[in-house]
Protein backbone atom coordinates (compact mmCIF):
# COMPACT_ATOMS: atom_id res chain seq x y z
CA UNK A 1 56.45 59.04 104.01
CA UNK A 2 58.45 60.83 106.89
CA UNK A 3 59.17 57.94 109.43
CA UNK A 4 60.45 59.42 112.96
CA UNK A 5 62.02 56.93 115.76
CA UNK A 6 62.81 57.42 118.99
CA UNK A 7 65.24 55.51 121.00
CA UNK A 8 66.74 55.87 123.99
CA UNK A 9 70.57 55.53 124.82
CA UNK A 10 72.98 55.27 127.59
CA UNK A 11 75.19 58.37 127.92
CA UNK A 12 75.55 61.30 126.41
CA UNK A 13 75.99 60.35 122.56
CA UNK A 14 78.91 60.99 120.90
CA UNK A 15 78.64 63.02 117.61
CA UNK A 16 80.05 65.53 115.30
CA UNK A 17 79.49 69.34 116.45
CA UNK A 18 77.33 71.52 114.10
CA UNK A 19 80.17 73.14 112.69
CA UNK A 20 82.13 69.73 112.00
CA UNK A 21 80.09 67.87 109.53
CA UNK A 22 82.12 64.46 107.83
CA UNK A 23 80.77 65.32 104.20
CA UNK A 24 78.96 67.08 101.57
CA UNK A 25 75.97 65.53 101.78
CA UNK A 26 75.75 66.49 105.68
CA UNK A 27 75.36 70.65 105.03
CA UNK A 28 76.47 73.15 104.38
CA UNK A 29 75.57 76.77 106.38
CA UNK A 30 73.09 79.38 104.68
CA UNK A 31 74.07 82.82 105.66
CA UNK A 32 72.07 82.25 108.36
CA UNK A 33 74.07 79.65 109.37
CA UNK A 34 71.51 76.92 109.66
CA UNK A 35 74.29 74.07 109.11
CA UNK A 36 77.18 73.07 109.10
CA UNK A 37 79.98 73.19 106.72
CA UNK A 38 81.43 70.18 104.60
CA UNK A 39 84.72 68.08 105.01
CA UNK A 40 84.61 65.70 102.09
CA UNK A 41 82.22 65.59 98.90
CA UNK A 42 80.49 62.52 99.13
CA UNK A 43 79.24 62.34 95.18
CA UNK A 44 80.04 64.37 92.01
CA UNK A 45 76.84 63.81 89.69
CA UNK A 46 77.18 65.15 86.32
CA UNK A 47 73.62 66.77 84.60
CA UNK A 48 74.32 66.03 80.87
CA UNK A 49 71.71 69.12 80.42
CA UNK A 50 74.38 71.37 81.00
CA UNK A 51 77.06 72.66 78.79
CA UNK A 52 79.62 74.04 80.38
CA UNK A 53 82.57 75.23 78.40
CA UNK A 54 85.16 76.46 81.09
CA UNK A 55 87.94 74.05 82.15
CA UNK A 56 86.23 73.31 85.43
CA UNK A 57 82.80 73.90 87.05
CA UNK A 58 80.64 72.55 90.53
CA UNK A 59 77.37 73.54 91.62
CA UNK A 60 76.02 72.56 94.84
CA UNK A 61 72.79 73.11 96.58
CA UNK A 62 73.86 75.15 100.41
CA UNK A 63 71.25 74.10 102.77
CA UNK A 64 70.81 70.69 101.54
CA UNK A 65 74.78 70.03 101.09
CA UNK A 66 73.59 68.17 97.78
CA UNK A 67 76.29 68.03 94.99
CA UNK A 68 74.20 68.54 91.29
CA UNK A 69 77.20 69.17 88.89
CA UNK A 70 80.85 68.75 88.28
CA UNK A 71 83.45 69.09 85.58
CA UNK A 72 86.56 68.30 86.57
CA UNK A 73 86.03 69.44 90.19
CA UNK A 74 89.07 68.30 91.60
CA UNK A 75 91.42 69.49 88.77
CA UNK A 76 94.54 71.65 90.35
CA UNK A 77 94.21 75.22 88.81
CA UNK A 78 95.01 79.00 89.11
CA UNK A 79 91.73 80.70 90.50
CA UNK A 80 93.52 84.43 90.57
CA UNK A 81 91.15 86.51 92.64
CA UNK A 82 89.07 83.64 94.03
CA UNK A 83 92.02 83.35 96.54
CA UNK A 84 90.48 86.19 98.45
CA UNK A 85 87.57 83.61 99.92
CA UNK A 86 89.85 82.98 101.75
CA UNK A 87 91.38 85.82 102.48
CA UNK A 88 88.07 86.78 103.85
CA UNK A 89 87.54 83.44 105.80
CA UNK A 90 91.01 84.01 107.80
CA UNK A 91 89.76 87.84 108.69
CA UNK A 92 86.33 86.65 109.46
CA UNK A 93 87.87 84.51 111.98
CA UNK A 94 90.16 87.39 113.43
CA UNK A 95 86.91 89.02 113.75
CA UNK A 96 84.99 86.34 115.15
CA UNK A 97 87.64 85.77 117.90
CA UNK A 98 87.86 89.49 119.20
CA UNK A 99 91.46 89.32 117.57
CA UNK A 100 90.13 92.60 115.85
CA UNK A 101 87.24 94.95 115.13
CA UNK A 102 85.21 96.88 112.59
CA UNK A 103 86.65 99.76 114.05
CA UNK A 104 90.01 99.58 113.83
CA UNK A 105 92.61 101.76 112.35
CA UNK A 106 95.36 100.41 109.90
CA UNK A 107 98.44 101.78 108.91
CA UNK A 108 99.21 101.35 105.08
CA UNK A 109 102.57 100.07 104.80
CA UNK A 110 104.60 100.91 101.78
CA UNK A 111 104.63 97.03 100.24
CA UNK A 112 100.65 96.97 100.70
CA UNK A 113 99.70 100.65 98.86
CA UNK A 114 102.14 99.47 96.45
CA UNK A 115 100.27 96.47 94.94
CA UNK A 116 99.14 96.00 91.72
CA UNK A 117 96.27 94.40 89.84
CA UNK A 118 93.18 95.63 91.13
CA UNK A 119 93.13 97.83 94.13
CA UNK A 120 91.56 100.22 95.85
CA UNK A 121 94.62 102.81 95.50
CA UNK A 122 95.14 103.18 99.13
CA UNK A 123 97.39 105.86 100.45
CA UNK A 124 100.86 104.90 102.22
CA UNK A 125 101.56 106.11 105.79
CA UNK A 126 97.98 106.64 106.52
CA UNK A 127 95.12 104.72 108.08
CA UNK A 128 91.82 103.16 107.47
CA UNK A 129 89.21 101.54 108.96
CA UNK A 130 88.93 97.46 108.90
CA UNK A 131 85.40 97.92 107.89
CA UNK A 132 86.50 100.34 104.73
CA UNK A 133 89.35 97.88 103.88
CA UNK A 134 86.88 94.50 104.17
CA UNK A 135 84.41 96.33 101.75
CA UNK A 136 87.22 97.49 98.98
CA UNK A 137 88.15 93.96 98.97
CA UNK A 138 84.61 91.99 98.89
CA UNK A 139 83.34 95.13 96.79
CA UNK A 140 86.64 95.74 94.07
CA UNK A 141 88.61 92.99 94.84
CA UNK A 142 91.18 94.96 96.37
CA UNK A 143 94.66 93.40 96.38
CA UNK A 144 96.39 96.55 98.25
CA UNK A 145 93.78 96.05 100.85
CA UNK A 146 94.29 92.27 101.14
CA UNK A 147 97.85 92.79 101.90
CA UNK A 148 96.98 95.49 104.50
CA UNK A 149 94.31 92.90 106.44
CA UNK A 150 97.10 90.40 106.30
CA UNK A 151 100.33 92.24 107.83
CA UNK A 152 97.36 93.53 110.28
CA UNK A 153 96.35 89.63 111.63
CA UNK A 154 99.73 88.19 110.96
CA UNK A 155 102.42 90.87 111.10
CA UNK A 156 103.33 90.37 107.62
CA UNK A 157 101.78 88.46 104.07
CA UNK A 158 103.61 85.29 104.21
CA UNK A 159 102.65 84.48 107.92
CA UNK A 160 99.31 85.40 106.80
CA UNK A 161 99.27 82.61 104.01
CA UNK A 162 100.42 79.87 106.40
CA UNK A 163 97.04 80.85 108.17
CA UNK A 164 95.21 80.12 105.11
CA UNK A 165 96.99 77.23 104.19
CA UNK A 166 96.27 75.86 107.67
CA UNK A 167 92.41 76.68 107.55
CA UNK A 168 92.46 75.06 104.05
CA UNK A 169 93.57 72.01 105.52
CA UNK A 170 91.40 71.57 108.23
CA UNK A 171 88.70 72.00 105.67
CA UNK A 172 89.76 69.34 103.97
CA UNK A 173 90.68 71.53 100.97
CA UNK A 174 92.67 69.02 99.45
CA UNK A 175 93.27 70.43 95.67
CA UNK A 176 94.74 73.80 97.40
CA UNK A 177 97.88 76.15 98.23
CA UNK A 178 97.69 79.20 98.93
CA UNK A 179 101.05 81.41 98.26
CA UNK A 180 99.62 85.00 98.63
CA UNK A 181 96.39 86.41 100.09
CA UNK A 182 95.19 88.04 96.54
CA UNK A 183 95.72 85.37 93.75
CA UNK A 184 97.96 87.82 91.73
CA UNK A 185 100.21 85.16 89.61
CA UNK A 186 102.67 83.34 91.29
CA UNK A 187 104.26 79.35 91.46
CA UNK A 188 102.37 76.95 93.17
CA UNK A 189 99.22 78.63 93.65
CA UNK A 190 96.24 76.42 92.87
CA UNK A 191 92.50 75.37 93.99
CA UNK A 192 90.02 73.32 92.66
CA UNK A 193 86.17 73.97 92.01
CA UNK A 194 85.45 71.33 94.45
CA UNK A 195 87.68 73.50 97.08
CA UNK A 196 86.44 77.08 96.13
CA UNK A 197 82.83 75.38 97.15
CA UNK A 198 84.46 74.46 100.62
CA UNK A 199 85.56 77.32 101.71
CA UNK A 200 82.82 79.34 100.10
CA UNK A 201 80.48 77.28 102.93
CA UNK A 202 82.53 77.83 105.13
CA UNK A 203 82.73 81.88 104.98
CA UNK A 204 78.85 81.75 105.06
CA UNK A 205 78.55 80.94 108.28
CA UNK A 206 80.32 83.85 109.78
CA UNK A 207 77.95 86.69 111.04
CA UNK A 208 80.09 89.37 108.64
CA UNK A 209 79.05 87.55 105.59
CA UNK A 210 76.97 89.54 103.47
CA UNK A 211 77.17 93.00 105.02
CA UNK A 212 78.87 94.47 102.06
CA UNK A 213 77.73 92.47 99.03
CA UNK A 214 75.03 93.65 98.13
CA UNK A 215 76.55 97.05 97.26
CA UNK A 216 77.66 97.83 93.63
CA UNK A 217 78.94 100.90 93.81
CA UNK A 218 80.89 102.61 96.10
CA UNK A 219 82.62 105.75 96.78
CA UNK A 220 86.19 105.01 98.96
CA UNK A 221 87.09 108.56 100.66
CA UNK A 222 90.67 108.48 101.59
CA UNK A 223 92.29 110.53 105.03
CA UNK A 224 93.30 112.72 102.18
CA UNK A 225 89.97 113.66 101.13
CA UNK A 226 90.24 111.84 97.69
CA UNK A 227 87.58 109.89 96.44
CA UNK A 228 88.04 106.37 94.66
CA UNK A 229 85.07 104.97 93.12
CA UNK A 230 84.95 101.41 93.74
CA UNK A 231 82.49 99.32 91.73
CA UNK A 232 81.36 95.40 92.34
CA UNK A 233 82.96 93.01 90.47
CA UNK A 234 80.71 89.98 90.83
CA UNK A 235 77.70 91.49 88.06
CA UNK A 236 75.29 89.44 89.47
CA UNK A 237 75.35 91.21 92.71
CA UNK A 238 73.05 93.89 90.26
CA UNK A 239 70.95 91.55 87.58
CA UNK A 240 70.78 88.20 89.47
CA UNK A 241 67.79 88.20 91.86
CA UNK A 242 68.70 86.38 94.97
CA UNK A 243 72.35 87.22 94.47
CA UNK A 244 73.84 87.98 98.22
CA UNK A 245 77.39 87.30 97.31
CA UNK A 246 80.57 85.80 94.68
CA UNK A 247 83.80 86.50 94.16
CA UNK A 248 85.07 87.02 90.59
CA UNK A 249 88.65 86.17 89.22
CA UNK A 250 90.64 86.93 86.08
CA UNK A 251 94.47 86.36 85.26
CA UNK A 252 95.87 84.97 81.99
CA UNK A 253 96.98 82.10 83.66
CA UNK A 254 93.88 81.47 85.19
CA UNK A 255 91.24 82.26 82.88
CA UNK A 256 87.78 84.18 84.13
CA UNK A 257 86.49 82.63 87.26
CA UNK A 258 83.72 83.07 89.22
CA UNK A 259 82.33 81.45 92.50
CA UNK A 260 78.47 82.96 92.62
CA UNK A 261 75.58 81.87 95.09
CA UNK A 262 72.28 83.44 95.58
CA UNK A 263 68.50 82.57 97.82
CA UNK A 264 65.46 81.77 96.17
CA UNK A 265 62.53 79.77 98.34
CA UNK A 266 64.86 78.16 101.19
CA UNK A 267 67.17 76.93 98.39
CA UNK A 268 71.17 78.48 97.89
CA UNK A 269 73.12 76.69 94.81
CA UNK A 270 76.85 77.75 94.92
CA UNK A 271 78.24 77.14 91.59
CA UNK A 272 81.77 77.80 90.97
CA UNK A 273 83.31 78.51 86.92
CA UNK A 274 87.06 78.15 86.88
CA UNK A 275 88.47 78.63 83.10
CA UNK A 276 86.19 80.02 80.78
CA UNK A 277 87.12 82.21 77.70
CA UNK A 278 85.36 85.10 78.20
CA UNK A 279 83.95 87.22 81.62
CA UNK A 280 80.67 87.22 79.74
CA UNK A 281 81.24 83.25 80.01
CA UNK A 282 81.73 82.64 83.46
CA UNK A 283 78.29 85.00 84.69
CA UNK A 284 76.40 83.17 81.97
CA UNK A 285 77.50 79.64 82.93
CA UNK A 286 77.41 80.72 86.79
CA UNK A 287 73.83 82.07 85.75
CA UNK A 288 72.51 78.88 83.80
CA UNK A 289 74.29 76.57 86.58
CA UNK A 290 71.98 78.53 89.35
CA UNK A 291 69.38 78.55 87.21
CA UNK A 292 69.27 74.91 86.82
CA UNK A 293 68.90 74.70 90.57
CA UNK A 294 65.69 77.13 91.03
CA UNK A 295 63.89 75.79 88.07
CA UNK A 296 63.90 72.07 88.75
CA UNK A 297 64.62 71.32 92.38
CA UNK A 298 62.28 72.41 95.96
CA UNK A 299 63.95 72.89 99.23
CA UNK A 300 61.80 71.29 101.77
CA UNK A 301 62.79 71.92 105.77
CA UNK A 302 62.47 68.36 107.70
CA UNK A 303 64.34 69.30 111.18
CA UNK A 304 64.39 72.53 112.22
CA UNK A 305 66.12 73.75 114.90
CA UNK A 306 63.36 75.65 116.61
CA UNK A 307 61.17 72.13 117.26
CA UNK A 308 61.46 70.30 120.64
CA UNK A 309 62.39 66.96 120.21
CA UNK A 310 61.75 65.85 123.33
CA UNK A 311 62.95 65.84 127.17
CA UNK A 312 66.50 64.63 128.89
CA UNK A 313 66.98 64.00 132.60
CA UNK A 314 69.18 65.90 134.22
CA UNK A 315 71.30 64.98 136.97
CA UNK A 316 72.48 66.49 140.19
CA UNK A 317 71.04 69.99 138.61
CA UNK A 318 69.08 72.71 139.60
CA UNK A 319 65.93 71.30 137.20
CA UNK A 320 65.20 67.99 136.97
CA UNK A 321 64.64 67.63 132.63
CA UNK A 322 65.21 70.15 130.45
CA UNK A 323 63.32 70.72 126.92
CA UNK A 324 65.87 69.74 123.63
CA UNK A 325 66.22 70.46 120.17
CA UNK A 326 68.23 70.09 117.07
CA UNK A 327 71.42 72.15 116.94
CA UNK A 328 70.67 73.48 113.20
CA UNK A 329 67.81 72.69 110.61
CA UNK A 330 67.85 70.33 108.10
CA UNK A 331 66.77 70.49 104.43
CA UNK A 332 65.85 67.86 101.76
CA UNK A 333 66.52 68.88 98.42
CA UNK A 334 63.67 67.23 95.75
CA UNK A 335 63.06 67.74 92.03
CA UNK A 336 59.90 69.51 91.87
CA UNK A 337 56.83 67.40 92.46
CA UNK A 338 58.79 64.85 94.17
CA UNK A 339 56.81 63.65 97.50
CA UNK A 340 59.04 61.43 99.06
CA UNK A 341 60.72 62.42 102.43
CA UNK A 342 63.51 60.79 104.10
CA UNK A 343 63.40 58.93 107.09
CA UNK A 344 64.85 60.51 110.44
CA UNK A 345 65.66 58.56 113.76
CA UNK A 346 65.99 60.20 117.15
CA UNK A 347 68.19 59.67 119.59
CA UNK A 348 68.14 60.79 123.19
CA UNK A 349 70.08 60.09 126.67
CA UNK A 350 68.48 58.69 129.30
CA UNK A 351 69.98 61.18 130.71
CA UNK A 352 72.88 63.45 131.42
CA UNK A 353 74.73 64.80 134.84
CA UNK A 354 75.15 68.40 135.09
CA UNK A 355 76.93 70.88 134.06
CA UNK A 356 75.99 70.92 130.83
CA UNK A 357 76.79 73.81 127.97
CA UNK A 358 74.28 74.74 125.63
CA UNK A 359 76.04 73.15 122.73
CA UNK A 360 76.54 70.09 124.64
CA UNK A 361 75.26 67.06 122.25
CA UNK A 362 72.79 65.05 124.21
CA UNK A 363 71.27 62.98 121.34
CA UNK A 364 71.80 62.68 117.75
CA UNK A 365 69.00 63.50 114.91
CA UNK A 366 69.85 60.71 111.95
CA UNK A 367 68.60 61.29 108.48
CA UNK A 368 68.56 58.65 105.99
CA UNK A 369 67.77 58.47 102.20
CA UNK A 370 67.11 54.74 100.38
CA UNK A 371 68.67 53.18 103.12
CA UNK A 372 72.02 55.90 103.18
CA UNK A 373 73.05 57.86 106.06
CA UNK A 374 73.01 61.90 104.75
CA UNK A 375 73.36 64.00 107.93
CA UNK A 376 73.68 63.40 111.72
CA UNK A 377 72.82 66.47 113.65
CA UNK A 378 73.33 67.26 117.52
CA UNK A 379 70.71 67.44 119.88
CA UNK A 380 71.26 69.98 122.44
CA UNK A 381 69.81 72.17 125.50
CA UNK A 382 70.33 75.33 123.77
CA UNK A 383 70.62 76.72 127.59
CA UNK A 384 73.51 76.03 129.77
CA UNK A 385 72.26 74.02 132.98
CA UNK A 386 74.85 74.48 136.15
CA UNK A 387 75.01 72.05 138.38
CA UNK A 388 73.41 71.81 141.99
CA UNK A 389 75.27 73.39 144.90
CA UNK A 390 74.91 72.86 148.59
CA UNK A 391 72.21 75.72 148.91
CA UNK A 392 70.18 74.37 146.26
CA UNK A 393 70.17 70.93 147.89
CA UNK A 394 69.43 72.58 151.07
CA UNK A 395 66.61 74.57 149.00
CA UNK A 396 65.19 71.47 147.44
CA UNK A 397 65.07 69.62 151.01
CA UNK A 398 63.26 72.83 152.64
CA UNK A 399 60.62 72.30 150.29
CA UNK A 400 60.19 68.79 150.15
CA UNK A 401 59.52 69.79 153.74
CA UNK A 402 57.61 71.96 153.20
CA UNK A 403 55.04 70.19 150.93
């Protein structure tokens, strides 16, 4: 049975944010970024029930942050086009800064239209939108528009990669290095399964994610008025219900790889095929790895982020307590039937001295399964509180009085 605690504490508790969980098991964000994302894998279970024939494979369950499969997770290996996850992630985060918008124009450079491998056959000299750009790449995987987003953040590709590289790290991507932004063959450039899951998390949680890929075909029309037809290469984004997103790969080197996620009844596996023979290989194994998740596992929600959890003094403010709640939800992850729930413990200040931010953590939610810590979550205002000035003082006196 659920067993909830409360117990107060002096101060303001010191915890992770929502956005800097210590491991796997912690959460990972939905795309509606209910969680945060992972750090460090804290288990690699292997299902015997599934074959898997590709050289590497991980599936993971999103909202729970559970870990259900891996084969040979951390293995070092080319993931050709898979490197454009994070590709995306670094524009994302150009986009989530204000560095740039939808709306903005690029120049094509000669060394971007000139790409090869799969492209979107951009003209040189001429512009295009971010938005059209972001969709050839998420949409056909293209590498001329890859290179055109990266000399666009970073002046030029190689700056670009040291951006990746960096966000890689502080991800704790520790299988990984990046040396271009499209995965087109080159020395050095490897990932892991166990990585591609990472920053797969991580590029969920961005309000862009999912715009564009849902869409399987689509006509690009250049400045010129030609017309490329652009189709998706991630086949499940068509005959996979749930599908809302992937990222296909293919070199010689490399092999056919696939990272694939879809949502079914709260529940979002991410499975990740690095290796296999064929492409009908990798969406079959991608298929029967997500599979495995929606036939034999329930996603239940035990903290959710729109319940109070209580009330926290406030200090030297303009209101005296203010309502708190859980910074994101929280979801177990049980085999069907299973009725057991994990224990969570509450803990709130005594109280806290204003100014305080709306992410400010004044408590800590602590879930715990057979005796093992899986997630700590913030507990925050969710409303920034200002502190008093010397008119509300003088306010508060006048009425005191008044009464």
């Amino acid at each position: 049975m659920k067993r909830i605690i409360v117990a107060g504490i002096c101060g303001i508790v010191a915890v992770a944010g929502a956005f800097s969980l210590p491991n796997f098991a912690q959460g990972v964000p939905s795309v509606s970024a209910d969680a945060g994302f992972i750090t460090e894998i804290s288990a690699k279970p292997v299902d015997k029930t599934l074959n898997i024939t590709a050289k590497s494979a991980f599936l993971m369950e999103a909202n729970s942050g559970k870990v259900l499969f891996s084969k040979d997770a951390d293995k070092q290996l080319p993931i050709a086009s898979m490197v454009k996850v994070m590709t995306l992630a670094v524009i994302y985060d150009a986009l989530d800064a204000g560095q740039i918008k939808m709306t903005d124009e690029v120049m094509i450079s000669r060394n971007a239209s000139g790409m090869g491998g799969s492209q979107a056959f951009l003209d040189f000299d001429v512009t295009y939108t971010v938005e059209e750009l972001i969709k050839s790449i998420i949409i056909a995987s293209a590498n001329d528009s890859c290179v055109a987003m990266a000399e666009l953040i970073a002046g030029n590709e190689d700056d670009f990669v040291v951006k990746m590289n960096e966000l890689a790290a502080r991800l704790g991507m520790k299988n990984t290095n990046y040396v271009n932004c499209t995965g087109l063959p080159a020395a050095g450039g490897v990932s892991s399964a166990e990585d591609c899951a990472k920053v797969y998390a991580y590029i969920m949680k961005s309000p862009h994610y999912g715009l564009f890929n849902h869409i399987w075909m689509y006509d690009l029309t250049h400045p010129s008025g030609r017309v490329t037809g652009l189709t998706n290469t991630n086949r499940h984004a068509r005959f996979y219900q749930g599908s809302d997103g992937g990222k296909t790969g293919f070199t010689s080197e490399s092999g056919h790889c696939i990272t694939a996620t879809a949502s079914r009844r709260h529940l979002r596996p991410v499975a990740v095929i690095i290796g296999a023979g064929d492409s009908k290989t990798r969406f079959d194994e991608s298929r029967a790895l997500m599979d495995y998740v929606f036939d034999n596992y329930d996603n239940r929600l035990v903290v959710s982020s729109g319940e109070s959890v209580g009330n926290v003094k406030v200090r030297k403010a303009v209101v005296e307590k203010v309502e708190v709640f859980p910074s994101m939800n929280f979801y177990d992850l049980v085999k069907k039937g299973d009725k057991d729930q994990p224990n969570i413990n509450v803990e709130l200040a005594g109280s806290v001295k204003a100014p305080v931010g709306k992410t400010d953590a004044v408590g800590k939610i602590i879930v715990t399964e057979d005796g093992k810590v899986v997630s700590e979550i913030d507990i925050v205002t969710g409303t920034d509180i200002r502190a008093m000035n010397y008119f509300d003082a003088l306010r508060k006196v006048v009425n005191k009085f008044k009464l």
